[in-house]
PDB file of N, CA and C in Angstrom:
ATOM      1  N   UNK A   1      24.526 -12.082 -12.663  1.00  0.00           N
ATOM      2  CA  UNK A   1      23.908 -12.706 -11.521  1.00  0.00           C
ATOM      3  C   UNK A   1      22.855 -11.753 -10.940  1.00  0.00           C
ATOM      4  N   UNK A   2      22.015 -12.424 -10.566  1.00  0.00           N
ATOM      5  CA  UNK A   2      20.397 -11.544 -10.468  1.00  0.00           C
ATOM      6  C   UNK A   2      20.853 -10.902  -8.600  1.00  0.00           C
ATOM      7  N   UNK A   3      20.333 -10.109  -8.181  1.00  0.00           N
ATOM      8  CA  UNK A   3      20.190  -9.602  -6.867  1.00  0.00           C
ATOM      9  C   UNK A   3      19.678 -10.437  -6.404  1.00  0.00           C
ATOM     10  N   UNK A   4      19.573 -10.497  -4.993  1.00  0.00           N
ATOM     11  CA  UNK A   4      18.845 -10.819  -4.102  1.00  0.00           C
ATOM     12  C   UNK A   4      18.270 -10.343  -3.128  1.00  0.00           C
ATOM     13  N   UNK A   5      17.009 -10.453  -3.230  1.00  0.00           N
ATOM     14  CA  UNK A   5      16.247 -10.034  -2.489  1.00  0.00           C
ATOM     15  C   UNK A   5      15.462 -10.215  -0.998  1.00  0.00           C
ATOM     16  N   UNK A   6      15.053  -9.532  -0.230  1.00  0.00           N
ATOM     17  CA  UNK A   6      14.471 -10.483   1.108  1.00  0.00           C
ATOM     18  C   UNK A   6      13.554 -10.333   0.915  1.00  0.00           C
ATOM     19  N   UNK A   7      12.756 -11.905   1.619  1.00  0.00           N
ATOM     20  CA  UNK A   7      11.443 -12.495   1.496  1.00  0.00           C
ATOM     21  C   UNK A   7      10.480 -11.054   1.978  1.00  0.00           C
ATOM     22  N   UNK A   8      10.772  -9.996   3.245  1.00  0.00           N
ATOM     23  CA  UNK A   8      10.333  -9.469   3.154  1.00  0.00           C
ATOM     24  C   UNK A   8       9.686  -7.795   2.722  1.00  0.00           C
ATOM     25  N   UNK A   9      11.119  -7.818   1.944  1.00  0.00           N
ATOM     26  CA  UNK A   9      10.342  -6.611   1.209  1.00  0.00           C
ATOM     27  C   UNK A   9       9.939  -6.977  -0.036  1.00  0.00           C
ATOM     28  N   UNK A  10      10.223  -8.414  -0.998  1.00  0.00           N
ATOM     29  CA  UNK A  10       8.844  -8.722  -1.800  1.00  0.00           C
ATOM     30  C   UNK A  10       7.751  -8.975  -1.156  1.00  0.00           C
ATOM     31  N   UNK A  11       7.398  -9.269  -0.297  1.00  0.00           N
ATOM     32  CA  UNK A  11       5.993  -9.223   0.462  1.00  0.00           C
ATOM     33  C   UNK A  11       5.531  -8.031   0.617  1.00  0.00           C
ATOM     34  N   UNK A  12       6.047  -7.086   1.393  1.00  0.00           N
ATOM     35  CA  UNK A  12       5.922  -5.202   1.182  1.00  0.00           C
ATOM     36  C   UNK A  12       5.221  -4.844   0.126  1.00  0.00           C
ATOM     37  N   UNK A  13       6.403  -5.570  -0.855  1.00  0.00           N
ATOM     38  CA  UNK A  13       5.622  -5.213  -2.640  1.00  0.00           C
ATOM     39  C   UNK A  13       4.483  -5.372  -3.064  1.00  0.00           C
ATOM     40  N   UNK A  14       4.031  -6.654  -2.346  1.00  0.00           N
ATOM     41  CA  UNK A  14       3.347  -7.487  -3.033  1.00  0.00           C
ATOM     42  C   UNK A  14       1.739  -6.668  -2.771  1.00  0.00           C
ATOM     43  N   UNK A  15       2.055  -6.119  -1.008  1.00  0.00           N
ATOM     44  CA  UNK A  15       1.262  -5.493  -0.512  1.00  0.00           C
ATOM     45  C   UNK A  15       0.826  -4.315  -0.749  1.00  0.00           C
ATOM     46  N   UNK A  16       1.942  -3.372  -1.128  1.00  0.00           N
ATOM     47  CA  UNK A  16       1.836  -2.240  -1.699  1.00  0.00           C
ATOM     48  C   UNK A  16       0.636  -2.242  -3.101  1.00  0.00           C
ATOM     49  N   UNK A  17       1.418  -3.262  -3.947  1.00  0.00           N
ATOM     50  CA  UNK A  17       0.837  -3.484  -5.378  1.00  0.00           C
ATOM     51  C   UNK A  17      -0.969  -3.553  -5.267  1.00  0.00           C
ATOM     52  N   UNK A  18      -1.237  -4.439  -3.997  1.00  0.00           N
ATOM     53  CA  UNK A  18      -2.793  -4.791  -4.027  1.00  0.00           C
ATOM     54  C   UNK A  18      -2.980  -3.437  -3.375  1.00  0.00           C
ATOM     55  N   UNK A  19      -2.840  -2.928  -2.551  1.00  0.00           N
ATOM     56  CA  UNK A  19      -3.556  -1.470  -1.915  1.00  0.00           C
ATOM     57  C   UNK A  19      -3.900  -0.322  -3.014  1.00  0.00           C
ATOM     58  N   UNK A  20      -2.126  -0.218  -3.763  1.00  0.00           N
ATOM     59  CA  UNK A  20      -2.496   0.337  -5.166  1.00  0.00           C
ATOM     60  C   UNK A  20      -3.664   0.373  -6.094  1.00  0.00           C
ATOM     61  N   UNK A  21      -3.848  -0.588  -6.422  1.00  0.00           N
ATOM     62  CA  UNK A  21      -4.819  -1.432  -7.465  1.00  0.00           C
ATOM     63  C   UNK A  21      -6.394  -1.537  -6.813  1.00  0.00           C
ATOM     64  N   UNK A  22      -6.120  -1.784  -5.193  1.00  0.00           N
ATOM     65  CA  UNK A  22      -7.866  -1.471  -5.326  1.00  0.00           C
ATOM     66  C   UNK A  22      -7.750   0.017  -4.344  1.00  0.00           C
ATOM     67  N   UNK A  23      -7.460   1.023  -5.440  1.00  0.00           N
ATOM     68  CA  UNK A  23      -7.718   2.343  -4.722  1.00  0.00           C
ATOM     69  C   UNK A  23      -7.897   2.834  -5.636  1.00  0.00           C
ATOM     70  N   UNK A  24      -8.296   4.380  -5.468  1.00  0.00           N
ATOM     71  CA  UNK A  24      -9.260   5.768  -6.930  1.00  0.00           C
ATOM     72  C   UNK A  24      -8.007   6.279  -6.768  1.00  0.00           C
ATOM     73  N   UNK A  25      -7.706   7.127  -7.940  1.00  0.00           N
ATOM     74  CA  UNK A  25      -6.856   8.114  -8.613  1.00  0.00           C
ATOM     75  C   UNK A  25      -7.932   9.547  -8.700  1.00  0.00           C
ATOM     76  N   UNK A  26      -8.200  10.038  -7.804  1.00  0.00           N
ATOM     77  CA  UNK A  26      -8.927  12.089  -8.150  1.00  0.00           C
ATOM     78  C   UNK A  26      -7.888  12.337  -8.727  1.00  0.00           C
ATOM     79  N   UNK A  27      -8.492  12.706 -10.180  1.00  0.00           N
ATOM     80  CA  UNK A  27      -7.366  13.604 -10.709  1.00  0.00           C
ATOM     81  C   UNK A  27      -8.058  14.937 -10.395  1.00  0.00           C
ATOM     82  N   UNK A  28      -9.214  15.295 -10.144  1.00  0.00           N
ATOM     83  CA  UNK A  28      -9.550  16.976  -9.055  1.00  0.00           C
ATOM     84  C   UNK A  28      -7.937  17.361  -8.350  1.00  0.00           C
ATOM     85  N   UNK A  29      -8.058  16.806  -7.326  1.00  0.00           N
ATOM     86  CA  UNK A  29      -7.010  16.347  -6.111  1.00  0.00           C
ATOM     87  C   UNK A  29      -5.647  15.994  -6.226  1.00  0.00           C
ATOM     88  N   UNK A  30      -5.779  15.452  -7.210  1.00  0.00           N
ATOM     89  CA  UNK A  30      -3.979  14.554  -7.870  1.00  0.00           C
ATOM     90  C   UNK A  30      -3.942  13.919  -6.764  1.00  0.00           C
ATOM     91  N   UNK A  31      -4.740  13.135  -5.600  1.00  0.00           N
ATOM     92  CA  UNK A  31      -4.403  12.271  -4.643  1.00  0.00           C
ATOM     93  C   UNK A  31      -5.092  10.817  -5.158  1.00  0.00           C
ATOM     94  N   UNK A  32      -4.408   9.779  -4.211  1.00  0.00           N
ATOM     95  CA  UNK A  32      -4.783   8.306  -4.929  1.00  0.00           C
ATOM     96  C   UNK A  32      -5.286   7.629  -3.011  1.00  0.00           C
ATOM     97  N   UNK A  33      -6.443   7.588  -3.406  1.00  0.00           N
ATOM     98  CA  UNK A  33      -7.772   7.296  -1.959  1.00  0.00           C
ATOM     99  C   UNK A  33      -7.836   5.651  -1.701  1.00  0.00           C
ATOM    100  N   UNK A  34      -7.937   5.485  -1.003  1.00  0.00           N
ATOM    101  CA  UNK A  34      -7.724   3.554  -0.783  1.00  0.00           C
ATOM    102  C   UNK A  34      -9.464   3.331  -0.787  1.00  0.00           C
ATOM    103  N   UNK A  35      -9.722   2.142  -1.693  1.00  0.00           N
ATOM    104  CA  UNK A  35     -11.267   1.264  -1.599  1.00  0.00           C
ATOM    105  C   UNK A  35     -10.855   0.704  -0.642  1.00  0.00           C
ATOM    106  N   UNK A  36     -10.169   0.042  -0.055  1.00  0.00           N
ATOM    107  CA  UNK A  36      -9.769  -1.387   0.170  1.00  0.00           C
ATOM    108  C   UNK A  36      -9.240  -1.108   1.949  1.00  0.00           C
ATOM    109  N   UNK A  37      -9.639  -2.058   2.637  1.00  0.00           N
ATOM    110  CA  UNK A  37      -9.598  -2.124   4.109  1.00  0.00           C
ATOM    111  C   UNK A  37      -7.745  -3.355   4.010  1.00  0.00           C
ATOM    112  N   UNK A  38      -7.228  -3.121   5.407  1.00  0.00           N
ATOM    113  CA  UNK A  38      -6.269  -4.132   5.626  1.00  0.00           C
ATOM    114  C   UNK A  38      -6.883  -5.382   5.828  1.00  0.00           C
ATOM    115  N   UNK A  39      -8.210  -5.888   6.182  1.00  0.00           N
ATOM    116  CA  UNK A  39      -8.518  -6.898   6.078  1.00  0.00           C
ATOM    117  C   UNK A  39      -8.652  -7.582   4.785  1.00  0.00           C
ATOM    118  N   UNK A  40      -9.397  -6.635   3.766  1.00  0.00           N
ATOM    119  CA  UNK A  40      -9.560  -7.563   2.360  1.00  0.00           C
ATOM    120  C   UNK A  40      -7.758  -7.364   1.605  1.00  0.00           C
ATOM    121  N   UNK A  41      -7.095  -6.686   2.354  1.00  0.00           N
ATOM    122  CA  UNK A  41      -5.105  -6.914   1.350  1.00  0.00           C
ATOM    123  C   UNK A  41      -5.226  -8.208   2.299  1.00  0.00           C
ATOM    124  N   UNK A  42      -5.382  -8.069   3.376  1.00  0.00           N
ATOM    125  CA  UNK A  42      -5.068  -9.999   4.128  1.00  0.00           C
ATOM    126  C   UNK A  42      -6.134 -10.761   3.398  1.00  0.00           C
ATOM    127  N   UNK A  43      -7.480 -10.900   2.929  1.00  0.00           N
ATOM    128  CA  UNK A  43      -7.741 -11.906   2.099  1.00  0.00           C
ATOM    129  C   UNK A  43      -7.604 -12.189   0.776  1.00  0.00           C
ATOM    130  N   UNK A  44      -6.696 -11.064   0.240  1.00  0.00           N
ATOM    131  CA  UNK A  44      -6.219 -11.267  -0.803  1.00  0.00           C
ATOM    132  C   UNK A  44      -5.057 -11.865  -1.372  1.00  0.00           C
ATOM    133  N   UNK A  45      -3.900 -11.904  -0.291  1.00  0.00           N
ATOM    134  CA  UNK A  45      -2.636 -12.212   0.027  1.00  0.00           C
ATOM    135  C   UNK A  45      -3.081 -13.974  -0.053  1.00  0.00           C
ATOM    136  N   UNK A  46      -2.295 -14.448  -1.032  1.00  0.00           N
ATOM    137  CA  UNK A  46      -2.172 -16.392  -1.332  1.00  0.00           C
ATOM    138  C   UNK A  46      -0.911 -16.811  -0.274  1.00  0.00           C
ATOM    139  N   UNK A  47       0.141 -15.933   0.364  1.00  0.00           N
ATOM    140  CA  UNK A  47       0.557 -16.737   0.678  1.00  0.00           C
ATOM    141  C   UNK A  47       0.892 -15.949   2.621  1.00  0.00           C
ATOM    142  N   UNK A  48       1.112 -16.600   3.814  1.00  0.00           N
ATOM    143  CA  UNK A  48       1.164 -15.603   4.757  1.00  0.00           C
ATOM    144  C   UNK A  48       2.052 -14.683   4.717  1.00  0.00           C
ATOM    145  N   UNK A  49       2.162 -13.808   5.354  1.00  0.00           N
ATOM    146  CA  UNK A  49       2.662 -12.736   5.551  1.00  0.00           C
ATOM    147  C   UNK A  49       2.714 -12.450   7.036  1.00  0.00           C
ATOM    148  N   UNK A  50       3.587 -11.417   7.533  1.00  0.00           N
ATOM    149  CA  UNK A  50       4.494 -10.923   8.804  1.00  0.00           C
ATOM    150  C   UNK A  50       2.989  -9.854   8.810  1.00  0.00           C
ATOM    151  N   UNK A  51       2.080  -9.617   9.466  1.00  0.00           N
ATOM    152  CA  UNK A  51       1.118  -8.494   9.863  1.00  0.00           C
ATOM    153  C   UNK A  51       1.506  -7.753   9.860  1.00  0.00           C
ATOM    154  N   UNK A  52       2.819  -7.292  10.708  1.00  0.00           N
ATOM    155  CA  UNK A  52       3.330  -6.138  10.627  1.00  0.00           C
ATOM    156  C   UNK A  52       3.416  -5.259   9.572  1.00  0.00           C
ATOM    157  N   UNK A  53       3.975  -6.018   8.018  1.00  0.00           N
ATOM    158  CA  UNK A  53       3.911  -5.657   7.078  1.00  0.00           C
ATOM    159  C   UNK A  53       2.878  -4.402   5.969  1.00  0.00           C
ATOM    160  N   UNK A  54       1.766  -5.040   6.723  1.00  0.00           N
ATOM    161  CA  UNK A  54       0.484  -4.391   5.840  1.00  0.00           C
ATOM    162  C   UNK A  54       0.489  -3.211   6.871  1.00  0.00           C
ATOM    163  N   UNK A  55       0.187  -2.017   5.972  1.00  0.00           N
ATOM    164  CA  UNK A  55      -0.102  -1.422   6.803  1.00  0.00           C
ATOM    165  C   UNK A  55      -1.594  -0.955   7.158  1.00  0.00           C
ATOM    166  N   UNK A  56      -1.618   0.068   8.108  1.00  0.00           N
ATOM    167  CA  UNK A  56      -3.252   0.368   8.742  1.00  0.00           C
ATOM    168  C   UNK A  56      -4.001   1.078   7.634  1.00  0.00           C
ATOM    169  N   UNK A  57      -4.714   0.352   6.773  1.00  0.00           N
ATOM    170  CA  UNK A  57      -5.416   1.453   5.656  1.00  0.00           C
ATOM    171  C   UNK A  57      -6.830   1.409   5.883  1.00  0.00           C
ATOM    172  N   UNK A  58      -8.028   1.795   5.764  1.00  0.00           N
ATOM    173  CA  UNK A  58      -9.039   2.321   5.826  1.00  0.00           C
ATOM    174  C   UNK A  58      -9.821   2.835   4.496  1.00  0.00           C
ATOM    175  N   UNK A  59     -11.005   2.804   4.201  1.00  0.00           N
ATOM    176  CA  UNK A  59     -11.392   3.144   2.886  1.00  0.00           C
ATOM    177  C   UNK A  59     -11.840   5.156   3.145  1.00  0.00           C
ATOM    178  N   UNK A  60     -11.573   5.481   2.216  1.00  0.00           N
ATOM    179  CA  UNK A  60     -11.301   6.707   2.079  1.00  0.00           C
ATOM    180  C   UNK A  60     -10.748   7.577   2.272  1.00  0.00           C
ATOM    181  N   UNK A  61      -9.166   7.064   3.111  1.00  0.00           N
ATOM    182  CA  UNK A  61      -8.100   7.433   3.436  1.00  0.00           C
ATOM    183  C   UNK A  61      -7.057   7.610   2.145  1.00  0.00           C
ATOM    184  N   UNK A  62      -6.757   9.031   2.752  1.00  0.00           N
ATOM    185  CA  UNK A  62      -5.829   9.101   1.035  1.00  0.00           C
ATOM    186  C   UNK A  62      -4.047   9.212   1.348  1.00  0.00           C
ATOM    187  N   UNK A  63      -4.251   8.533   0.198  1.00  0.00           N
ATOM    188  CA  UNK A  63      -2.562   6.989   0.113  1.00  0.00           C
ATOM    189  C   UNK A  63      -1.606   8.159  -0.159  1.00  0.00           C
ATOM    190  N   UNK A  64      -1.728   8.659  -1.150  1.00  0.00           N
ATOM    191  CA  UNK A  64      -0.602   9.600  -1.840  1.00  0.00           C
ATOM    192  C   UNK A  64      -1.464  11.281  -2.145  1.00  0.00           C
ATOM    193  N   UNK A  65      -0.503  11.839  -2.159  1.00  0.00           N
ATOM    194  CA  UNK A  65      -1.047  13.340  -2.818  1.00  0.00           C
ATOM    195  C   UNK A  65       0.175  14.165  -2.962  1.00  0.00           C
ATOM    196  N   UNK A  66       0.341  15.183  -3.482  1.00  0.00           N
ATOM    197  CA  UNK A  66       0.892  16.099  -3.895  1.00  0.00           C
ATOM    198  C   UNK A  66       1.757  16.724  -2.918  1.00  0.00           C
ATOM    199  N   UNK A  67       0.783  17.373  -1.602  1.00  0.00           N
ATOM    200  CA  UNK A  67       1.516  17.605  -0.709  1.00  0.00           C
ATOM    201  C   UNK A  67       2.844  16.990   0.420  1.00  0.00           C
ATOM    202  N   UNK A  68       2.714  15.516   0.173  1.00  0.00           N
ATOM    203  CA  UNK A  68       3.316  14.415   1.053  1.00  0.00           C
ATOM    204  C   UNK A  68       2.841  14.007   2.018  1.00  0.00           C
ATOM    205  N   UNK A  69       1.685  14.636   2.257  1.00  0.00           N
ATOM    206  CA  UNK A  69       1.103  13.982   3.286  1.00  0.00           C
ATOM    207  C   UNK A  69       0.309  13.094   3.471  1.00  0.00           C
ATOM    208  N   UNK A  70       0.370  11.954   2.741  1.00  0.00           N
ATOM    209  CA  UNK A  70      -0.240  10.991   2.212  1.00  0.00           C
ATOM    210  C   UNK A  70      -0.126   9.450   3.420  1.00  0.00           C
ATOM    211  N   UNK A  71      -0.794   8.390   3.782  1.00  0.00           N
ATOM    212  CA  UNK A  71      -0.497   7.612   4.610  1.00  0.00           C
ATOM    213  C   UNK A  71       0.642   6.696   4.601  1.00  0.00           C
ATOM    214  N   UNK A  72       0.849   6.520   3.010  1.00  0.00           N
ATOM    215  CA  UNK A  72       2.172   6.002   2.414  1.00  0.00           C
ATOM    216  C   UNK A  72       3.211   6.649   2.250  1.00  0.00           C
ATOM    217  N   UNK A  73       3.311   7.621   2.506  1.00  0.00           N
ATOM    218  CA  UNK A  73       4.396   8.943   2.081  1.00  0.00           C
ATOM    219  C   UNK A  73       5.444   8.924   3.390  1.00  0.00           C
ATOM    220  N   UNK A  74       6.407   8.931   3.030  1.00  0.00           N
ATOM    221  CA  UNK A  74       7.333   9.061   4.207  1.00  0.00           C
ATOM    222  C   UNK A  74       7.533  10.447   4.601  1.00  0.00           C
ATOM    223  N   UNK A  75       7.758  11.090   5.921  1.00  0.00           N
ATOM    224  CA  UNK A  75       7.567  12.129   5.894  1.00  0.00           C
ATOM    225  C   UNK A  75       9.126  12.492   6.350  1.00  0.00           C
ATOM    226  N   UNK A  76       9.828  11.667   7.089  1.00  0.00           N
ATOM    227  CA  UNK A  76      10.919  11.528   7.519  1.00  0.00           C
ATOM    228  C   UNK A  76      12.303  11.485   6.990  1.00  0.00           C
ATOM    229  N   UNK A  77      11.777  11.437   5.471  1.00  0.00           N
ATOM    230  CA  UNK A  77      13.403  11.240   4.268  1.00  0.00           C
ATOM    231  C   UNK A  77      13.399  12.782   4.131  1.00  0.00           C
TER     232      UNK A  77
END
């Protein structure tokens, strides 16, 4: 029997996945930089979504890196 999941952390996913995908990988840096504004993940999104969800991204803000200090990076675990 398959898991189950809540509606909203596949949405999370879904969100994560597009921020991923339209962002650069520096391998200089080993950090991964966002193209992509929270407005174009909301016009990309087919179905609605909780706002809350997406988070505040900005283009040239960097997502992940090495150090953890990344906008996606939890700093708190």
């Amino acid at each position: 029997m398959p898991h189950k999941h809540s509606k909203a952390k596949l949405q999370e996913r879904k969100i994560l996945r597009i921020i991923r995908r339209g962002s650069f990988y520096d391998r200089n840096r080993c950090e991964l930089v966002s193209t992509i504004t929270r407005i174009e993940v909301m016009a990309q999104l087919k179905e609605p979504v909780e706002v809350y969800l997406i988070p505040d991204v900005e283009k040239g803000e960097v997502l992940l890196d090495q150090q953890g200090k990344g906008s996606l990076q939890r700093e708190d675990i």
